[in-house]
N, C-alpha and C. Protein backbone atom coordinates (compact mmCIF):
# COMPACT_ATOMS: atom_id res chain seq x y z
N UNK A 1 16.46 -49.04 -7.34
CA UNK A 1 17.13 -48.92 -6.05
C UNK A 1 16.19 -48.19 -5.10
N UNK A 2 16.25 -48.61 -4.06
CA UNK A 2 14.98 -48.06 -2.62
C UNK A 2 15.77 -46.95 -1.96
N UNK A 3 14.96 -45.64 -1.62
CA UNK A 3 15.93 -44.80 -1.16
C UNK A 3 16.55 -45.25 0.21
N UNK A 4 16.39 -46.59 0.80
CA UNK A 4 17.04 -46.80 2.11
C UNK A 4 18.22 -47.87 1.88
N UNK A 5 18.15 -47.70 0.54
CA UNK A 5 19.87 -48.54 0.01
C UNK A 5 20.68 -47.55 0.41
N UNK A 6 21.30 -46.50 0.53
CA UNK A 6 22.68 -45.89 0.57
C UNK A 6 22.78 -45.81 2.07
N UNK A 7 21.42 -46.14 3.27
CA UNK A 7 21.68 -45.68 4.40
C UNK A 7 22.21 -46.83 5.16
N UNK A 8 21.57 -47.99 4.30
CA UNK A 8 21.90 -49.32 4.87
C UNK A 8 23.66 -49.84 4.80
N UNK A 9 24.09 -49.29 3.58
CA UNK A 9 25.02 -49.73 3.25
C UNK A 9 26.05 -48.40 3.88
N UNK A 10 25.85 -47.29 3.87
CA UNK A 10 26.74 -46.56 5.03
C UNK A 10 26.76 -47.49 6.71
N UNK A 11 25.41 -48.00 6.95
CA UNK A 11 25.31 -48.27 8.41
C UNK A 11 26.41 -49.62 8.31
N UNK A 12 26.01 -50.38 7.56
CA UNK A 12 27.56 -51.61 7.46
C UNK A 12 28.39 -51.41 7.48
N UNK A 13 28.92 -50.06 6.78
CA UNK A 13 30.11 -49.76 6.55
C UNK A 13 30.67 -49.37 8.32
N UNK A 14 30.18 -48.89 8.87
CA UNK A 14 30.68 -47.96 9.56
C UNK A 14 30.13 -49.23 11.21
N UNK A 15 29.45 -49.92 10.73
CA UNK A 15 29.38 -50.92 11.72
C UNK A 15 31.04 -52.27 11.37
N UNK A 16 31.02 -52.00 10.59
CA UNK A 16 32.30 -53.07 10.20
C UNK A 16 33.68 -52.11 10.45
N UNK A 17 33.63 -51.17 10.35
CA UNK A 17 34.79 -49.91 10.47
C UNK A 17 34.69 -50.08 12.23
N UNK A 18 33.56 -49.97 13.50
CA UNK A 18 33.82 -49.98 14.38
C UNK A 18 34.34 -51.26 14.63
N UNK A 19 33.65 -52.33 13.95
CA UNK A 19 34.10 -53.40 14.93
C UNK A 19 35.75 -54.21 14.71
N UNK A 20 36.19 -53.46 13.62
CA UNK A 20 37.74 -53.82 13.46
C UNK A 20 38.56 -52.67 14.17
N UNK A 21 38.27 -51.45 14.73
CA UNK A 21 38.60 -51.07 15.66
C UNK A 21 39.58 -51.86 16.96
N UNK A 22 38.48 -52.80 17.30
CA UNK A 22 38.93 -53.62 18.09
C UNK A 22 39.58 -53.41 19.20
N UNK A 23 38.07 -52.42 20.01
CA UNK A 23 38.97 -51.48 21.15
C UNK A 23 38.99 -50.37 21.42
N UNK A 24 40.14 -50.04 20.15
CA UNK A 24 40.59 -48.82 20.01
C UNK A 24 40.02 -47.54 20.03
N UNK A 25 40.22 -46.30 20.26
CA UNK A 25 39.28 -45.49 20.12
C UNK A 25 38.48 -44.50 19.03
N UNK A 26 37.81 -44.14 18.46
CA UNK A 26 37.21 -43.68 17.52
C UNK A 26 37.57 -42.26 17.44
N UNK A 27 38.00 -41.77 16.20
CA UNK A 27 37.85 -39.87 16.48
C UNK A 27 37.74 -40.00 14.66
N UNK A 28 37.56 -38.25 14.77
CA UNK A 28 36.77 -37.93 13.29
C UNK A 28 35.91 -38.74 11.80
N UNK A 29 35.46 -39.49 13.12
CA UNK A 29 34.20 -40.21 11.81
C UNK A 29 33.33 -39.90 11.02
N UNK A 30 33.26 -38.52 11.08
CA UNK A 30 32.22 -37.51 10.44
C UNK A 30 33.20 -36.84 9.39
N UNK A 31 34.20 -37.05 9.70
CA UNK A 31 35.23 -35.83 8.34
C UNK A 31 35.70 -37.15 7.77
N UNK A 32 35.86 -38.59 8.28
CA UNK A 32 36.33 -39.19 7.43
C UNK A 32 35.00 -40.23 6.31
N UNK A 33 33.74 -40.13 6.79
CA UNK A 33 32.77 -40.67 6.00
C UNK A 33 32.99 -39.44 4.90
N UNK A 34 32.73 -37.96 5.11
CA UNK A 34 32.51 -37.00 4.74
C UNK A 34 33.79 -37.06 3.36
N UNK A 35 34.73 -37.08 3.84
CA UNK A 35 36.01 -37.25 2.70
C UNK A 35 35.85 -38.48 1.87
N UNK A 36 34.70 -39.77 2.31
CA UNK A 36 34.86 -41.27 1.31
C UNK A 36 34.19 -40.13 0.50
N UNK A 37 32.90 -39.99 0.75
CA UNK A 37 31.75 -40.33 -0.10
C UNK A 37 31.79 -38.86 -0.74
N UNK A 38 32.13 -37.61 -0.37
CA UNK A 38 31.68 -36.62 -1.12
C UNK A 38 32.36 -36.40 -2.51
N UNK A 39 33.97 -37.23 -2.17
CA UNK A 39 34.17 -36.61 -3.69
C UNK A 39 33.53 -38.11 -4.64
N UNK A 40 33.09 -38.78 -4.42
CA UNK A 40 32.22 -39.63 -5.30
C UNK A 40 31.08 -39.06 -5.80
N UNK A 41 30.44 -38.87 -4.74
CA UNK A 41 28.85 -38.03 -5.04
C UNK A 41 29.37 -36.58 -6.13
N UNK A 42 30.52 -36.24 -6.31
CA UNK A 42 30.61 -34.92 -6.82
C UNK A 42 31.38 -35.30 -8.31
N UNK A 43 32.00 -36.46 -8.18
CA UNK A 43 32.96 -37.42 -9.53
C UNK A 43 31.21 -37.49 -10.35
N UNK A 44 30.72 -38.74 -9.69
CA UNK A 44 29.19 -38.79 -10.29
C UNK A 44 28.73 -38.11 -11.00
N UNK A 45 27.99 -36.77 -10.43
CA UNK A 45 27.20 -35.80 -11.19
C UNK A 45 28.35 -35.15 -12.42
N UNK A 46 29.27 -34.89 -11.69
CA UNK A 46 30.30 -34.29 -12.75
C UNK A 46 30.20 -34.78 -14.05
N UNK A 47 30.12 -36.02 -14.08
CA UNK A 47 30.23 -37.27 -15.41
C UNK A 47 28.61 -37.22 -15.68
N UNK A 48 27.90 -37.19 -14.94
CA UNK A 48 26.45 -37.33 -15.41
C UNK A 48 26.13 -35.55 -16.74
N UNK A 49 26.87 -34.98 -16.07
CA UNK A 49 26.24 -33.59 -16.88
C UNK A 49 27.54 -33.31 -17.71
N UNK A 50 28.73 -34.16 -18.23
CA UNK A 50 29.38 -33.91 -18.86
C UNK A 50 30.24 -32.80 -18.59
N UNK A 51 30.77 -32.73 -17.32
CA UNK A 51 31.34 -31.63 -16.56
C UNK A 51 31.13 -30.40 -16.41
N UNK A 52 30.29 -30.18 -16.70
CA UNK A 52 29.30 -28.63 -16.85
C UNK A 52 29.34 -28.60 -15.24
N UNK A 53 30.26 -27.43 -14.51
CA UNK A 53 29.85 -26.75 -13.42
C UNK A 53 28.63 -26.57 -12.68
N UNK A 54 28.18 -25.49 -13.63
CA UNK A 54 26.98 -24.62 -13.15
C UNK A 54 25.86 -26.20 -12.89
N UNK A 55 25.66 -26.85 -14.42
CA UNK A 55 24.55 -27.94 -13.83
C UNK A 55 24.86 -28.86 -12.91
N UNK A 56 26.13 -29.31 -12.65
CA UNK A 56 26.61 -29.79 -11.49
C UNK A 56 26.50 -29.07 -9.84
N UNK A 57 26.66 -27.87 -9.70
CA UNK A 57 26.49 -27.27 -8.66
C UNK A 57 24.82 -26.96 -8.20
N UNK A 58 24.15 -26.87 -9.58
CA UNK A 58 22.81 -26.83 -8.83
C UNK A 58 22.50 -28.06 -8.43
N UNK A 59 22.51 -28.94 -9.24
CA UNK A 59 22.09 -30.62 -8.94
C UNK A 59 22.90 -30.90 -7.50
N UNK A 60 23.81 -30.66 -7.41
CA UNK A 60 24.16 -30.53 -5.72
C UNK A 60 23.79 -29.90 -4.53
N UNK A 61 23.33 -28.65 -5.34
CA UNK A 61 23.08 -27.90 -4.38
C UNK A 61 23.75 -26.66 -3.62
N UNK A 62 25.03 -26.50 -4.45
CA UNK A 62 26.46 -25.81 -3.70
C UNK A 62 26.68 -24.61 -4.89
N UNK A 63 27.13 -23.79 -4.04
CA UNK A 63 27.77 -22.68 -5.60
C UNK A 63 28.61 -23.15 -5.98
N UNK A 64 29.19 -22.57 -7.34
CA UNK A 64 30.03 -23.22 -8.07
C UNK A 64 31.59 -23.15 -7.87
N UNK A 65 31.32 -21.92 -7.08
CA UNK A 65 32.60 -21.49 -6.54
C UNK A 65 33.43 -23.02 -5.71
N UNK A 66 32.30 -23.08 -5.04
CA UNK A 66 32.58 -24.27 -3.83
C UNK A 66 32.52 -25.73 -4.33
N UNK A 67 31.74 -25.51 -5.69
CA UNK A 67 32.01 -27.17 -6.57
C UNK A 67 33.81 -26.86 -6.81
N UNK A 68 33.82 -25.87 -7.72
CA UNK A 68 35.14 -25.54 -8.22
C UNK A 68 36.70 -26.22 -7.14
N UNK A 69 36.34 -25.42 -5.60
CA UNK A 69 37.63 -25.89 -4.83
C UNK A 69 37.60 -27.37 -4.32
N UNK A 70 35.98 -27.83 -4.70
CA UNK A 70 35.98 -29.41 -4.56
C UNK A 70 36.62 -29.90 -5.41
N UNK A 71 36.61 -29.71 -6.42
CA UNK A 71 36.95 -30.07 -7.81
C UNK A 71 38.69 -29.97 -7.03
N UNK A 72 39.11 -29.37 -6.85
CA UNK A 72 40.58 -29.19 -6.84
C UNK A 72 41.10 -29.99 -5.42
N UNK A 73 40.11 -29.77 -4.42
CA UNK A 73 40.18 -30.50 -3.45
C UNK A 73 41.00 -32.30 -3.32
N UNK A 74 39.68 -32.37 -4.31
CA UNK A 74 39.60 -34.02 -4.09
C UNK A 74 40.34 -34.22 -5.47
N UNK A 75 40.83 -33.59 -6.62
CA UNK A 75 41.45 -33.46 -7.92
C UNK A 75 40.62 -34.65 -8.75
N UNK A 76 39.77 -34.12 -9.19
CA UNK A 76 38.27 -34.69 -9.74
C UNK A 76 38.74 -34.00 -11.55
């Protein structure tokens, strides 16, 4: 996979999301991409490291504290 696969396929997404709009007006497109994709990206690693926190939160990048209320957030 090319690292300009996930940007291409966000840009469709969100080009096909405006154009069924159809008009209408646009608001919080940034909290609602933000709510598809993060608890995926965080389901993912979770399963990749066998739910281990700590290696999950570094591989993200986030303390664990803040994996943790994701975790409960999105009920992962």
């Amino acid at each position: 996979m090319s690292p300009i696969d996930l940007p291409a396929c966000i840009n469709a997404k969100l080009t096909r999301y405006f154009e069924q709009l159809d008009g209408e007006q646009a608001s919080g497109v940034h909290k609602m991409v933000v709510n598809e994709v993060e608890p995926v990206v965080i389901k993912f690693v979770l399963d990749l490291v066998n739910n281990n926190q700590s290696k999950a939160s570094r591989i993200l990048g986030i303390n664990r504290g803040t994996l943790t209320k994701k975790i409960q957030l999105y009920k992962l």
